[in-house]
Protein backbone atom coordinates (compact mmCIF):
# COMPACT_ATOMS: atom_id res chain seq x y z
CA UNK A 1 8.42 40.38 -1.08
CA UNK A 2 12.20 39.64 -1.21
CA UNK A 3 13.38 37.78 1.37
CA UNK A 4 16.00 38.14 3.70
CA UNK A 5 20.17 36.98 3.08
CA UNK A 6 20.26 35.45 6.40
CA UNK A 7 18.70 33.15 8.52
CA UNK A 8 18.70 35.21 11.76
CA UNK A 9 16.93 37.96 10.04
CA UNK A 10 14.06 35.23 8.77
CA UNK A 11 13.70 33.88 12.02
CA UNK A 12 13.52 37.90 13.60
CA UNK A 13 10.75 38.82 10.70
CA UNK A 14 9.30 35.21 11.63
CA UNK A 15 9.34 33.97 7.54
CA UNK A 16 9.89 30.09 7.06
CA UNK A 17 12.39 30.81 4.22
CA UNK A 18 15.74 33.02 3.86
CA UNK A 19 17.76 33.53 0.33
CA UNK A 20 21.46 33.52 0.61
CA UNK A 21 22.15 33.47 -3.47
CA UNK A 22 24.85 31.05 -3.01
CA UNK A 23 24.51 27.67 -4.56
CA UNK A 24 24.38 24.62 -2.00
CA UNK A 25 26.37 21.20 -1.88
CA UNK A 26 24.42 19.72 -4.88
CA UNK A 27 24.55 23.14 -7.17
CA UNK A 28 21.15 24.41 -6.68
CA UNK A 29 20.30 28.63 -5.93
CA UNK A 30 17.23 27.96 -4.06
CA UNK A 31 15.78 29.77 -1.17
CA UNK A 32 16.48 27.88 2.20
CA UNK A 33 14.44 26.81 5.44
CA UNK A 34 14.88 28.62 8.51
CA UNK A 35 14.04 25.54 10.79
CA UNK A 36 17.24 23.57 9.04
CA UNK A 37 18.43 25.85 6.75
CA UNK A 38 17.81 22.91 3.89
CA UNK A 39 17.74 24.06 0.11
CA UNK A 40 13.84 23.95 -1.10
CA UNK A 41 14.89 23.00 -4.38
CA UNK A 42 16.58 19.67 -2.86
CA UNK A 43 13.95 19.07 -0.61
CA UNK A 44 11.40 18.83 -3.73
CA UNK A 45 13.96 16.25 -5.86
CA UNK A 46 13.48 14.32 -2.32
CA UNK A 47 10.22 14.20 -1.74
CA UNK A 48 9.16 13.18 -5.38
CA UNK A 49 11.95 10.73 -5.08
CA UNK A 50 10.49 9.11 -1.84
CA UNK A 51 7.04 9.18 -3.51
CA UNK A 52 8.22 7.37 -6.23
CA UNK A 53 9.17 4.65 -3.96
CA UNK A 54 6.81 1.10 -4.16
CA UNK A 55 6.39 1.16 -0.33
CA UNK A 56 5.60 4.93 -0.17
CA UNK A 57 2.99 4.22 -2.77
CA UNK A 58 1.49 1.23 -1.10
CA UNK A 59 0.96 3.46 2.40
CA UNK A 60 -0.74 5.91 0.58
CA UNK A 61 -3.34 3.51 -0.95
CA UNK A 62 -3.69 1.55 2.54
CA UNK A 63 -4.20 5.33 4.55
CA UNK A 64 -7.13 6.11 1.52
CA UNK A 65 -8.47 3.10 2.06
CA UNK A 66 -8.79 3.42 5.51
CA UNK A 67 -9.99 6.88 5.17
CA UNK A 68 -12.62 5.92 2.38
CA UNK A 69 -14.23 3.38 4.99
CA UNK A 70 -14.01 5.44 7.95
CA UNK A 71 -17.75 7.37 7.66
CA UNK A 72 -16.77 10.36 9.85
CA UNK A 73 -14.10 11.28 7.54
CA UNK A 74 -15.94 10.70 4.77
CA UNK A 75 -18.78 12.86 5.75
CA UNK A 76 -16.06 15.71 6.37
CA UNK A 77 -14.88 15.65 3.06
CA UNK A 78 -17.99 15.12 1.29
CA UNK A 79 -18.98 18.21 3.04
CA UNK A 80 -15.94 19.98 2.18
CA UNK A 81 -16.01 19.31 -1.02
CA UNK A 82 -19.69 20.61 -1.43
CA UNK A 83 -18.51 23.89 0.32
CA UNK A 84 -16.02 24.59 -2.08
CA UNK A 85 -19.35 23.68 -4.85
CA UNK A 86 -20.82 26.67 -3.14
CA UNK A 87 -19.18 28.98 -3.92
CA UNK A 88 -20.15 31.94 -6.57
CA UNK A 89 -16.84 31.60 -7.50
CA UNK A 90 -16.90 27.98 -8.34
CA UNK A 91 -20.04 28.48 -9.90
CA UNK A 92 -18.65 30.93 -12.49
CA UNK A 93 -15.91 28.69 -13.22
CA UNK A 94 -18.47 25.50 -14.23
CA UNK A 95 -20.78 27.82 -15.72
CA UNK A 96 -19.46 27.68 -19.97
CA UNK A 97 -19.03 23.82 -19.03
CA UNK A 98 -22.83 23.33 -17.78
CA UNK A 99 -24.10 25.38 -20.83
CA UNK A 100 -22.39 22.95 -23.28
CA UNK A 101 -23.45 20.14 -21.55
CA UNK A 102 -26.96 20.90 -20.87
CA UNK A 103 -27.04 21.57 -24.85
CA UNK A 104 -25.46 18.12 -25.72
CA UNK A 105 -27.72 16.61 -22.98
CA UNK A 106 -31.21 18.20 -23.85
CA UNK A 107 -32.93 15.26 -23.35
CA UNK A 108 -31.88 14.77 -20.05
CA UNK A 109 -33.04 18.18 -18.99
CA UNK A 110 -35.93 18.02 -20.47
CA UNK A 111 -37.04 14.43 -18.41
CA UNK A 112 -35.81 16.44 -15.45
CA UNK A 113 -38.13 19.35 -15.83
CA UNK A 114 -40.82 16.92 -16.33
CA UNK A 115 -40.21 15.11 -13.30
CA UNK A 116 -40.05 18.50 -11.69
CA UNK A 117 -43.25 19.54 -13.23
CA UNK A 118 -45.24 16.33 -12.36
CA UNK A 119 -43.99 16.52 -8.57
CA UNK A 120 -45.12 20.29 -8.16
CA UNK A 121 -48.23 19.18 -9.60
CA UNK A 122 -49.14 16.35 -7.67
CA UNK A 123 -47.85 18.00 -4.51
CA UNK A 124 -50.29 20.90 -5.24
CA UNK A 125 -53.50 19.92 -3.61
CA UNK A 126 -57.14 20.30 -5.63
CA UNK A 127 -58.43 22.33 -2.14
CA UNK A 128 -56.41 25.20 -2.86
CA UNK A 129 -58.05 28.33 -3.07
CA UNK A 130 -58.01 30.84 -5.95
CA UNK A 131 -57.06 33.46 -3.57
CA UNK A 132 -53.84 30.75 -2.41
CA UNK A 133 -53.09 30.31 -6.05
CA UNK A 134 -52.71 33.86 -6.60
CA UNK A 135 -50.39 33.93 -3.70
CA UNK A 136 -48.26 31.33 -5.56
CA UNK A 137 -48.06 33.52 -8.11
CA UNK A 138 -46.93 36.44 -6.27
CA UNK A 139 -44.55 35.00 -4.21
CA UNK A 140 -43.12 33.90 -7.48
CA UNK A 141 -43.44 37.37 -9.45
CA UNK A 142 -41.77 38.79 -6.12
CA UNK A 143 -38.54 36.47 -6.90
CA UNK A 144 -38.55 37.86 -10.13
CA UNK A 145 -38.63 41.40 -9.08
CA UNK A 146 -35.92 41.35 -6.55
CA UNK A 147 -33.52 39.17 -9.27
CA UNK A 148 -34.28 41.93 -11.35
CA UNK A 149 -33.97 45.06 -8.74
CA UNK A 150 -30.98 43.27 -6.73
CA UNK A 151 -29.05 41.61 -9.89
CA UNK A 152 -28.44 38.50 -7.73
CA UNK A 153 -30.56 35.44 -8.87
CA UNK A 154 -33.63 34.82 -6.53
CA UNK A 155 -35.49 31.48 -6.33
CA UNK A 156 -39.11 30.61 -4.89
CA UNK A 157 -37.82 27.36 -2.40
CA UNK A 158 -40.10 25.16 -0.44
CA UNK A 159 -39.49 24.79 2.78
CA UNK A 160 -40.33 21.40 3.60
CA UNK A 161 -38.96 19.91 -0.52
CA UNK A 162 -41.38 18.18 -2.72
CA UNK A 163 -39.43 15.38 -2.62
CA UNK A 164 -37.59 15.34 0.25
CA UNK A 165 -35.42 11.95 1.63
CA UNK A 166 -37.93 11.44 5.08
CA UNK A 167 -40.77 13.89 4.65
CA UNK A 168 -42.42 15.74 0.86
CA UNK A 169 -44.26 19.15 1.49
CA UNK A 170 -46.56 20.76 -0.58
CA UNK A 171 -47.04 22.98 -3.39
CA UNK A 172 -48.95 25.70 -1.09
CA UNK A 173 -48.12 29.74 -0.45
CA UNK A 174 -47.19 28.32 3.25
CA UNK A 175 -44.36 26.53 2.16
CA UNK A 176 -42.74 29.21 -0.31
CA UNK A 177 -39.89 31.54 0.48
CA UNK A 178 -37.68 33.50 -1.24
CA UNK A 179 -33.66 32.72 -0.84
CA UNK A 180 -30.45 34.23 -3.06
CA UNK A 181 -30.07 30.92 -5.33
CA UNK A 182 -27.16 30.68 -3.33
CA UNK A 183 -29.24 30.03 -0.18
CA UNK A 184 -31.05 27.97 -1.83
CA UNK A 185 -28.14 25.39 -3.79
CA UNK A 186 -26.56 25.14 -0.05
CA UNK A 187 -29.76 24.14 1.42
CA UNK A 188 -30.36 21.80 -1.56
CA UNK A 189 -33.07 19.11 -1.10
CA UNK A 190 -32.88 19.47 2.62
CA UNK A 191 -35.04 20.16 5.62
CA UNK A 192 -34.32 20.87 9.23
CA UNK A 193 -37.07 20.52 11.49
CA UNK A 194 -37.64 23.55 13.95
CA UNK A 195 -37.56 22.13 17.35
């Protein structure tokens, strides 16, 4: 969209910005501001200039620091940031970079699914039914069906996690469901108690 030569008919179409063409006091051809009618190219050469300033620098690091200790803001952003993580977008993006890395890393993985392994099995208790067994399986042949039928990755999740922070559920067809693996990265190792 072009905008418009004058500042009354910026402020009429209610646009921040107007473009006159003609160069301002320093030489620049930059779009201008409606509240001031400032150049935008001198008001970038400013503000790097100010940031480049010792005492400008020192604020900053004094207002992160504050922020980084205050626990409210840091819980904001921490959840922020693991919204944006969320995201299939995002995950598209990382996806090349996790394939390398897991390849680089096998070993890592590899202890991982172990771990994994050896939790699922010791949270799967020796009174289980073959009939409850079978249900395992199901629930977990159903996953695959509907990743396959849908073509959006399903995962089996337990609903209570096998190793959860405060409480560890079990390895039983009670405690199964089936959520997008989207659901399921957002809900992570969490549980939220149904009051």
């Amino acid at each position: 969209m072009s905008l418009p030569a004058t500042k009354a008919d910026a402020k009429k179409l209610g646009l921040s910005f107007y473009f006159t063409g003609k160069p301002c006091k320093k030489g620049h051809t930059s779009k201008r501001r409606v509240v001031n009618s400032g150049c935008q190219e001198c008001k970038k050469l400013a503000d790097a200039a100010r940031r480049e300033k010792p005492e400008y620098k020192k604020s900053m690091r004094e207002l992160q620091s504050d922020r980084r200790s205050d626990p409210k803001i840091k819980a904001a952003e921490l959840e922020a940031q693991s919204a944006r993580r969320r995201t299939e977008e995002y995950r598209e993006k990382v996806k090349p970079f996790n394939r390398d890395y897991k390849k680089a890393n096998r070993g890592k993985y590899n202890a991982y699914d172990a771990k994994r392994s050896a939790a699922k099995l010791q949270r799967t208790p020796a009174w289980l039914s073959e009939r409850d067994k079978n249900d395992i399986l199901s629930i977990y042949e159903q996953a695959r069906q509907l990743t396959k039928t849908s073509g959006e990755e399903h995962h089996v999740d337990h609903i209570i996690p096998l190793q959860g922070v405060l409480v560890s559920g079990l390895h039983v067809p009670w405690n199964l469901q089936i959520l997008t693996a989207l659901e399921n990265m957002k809900k992570n190792n969490s549980f939220k108690a149904v009051a």
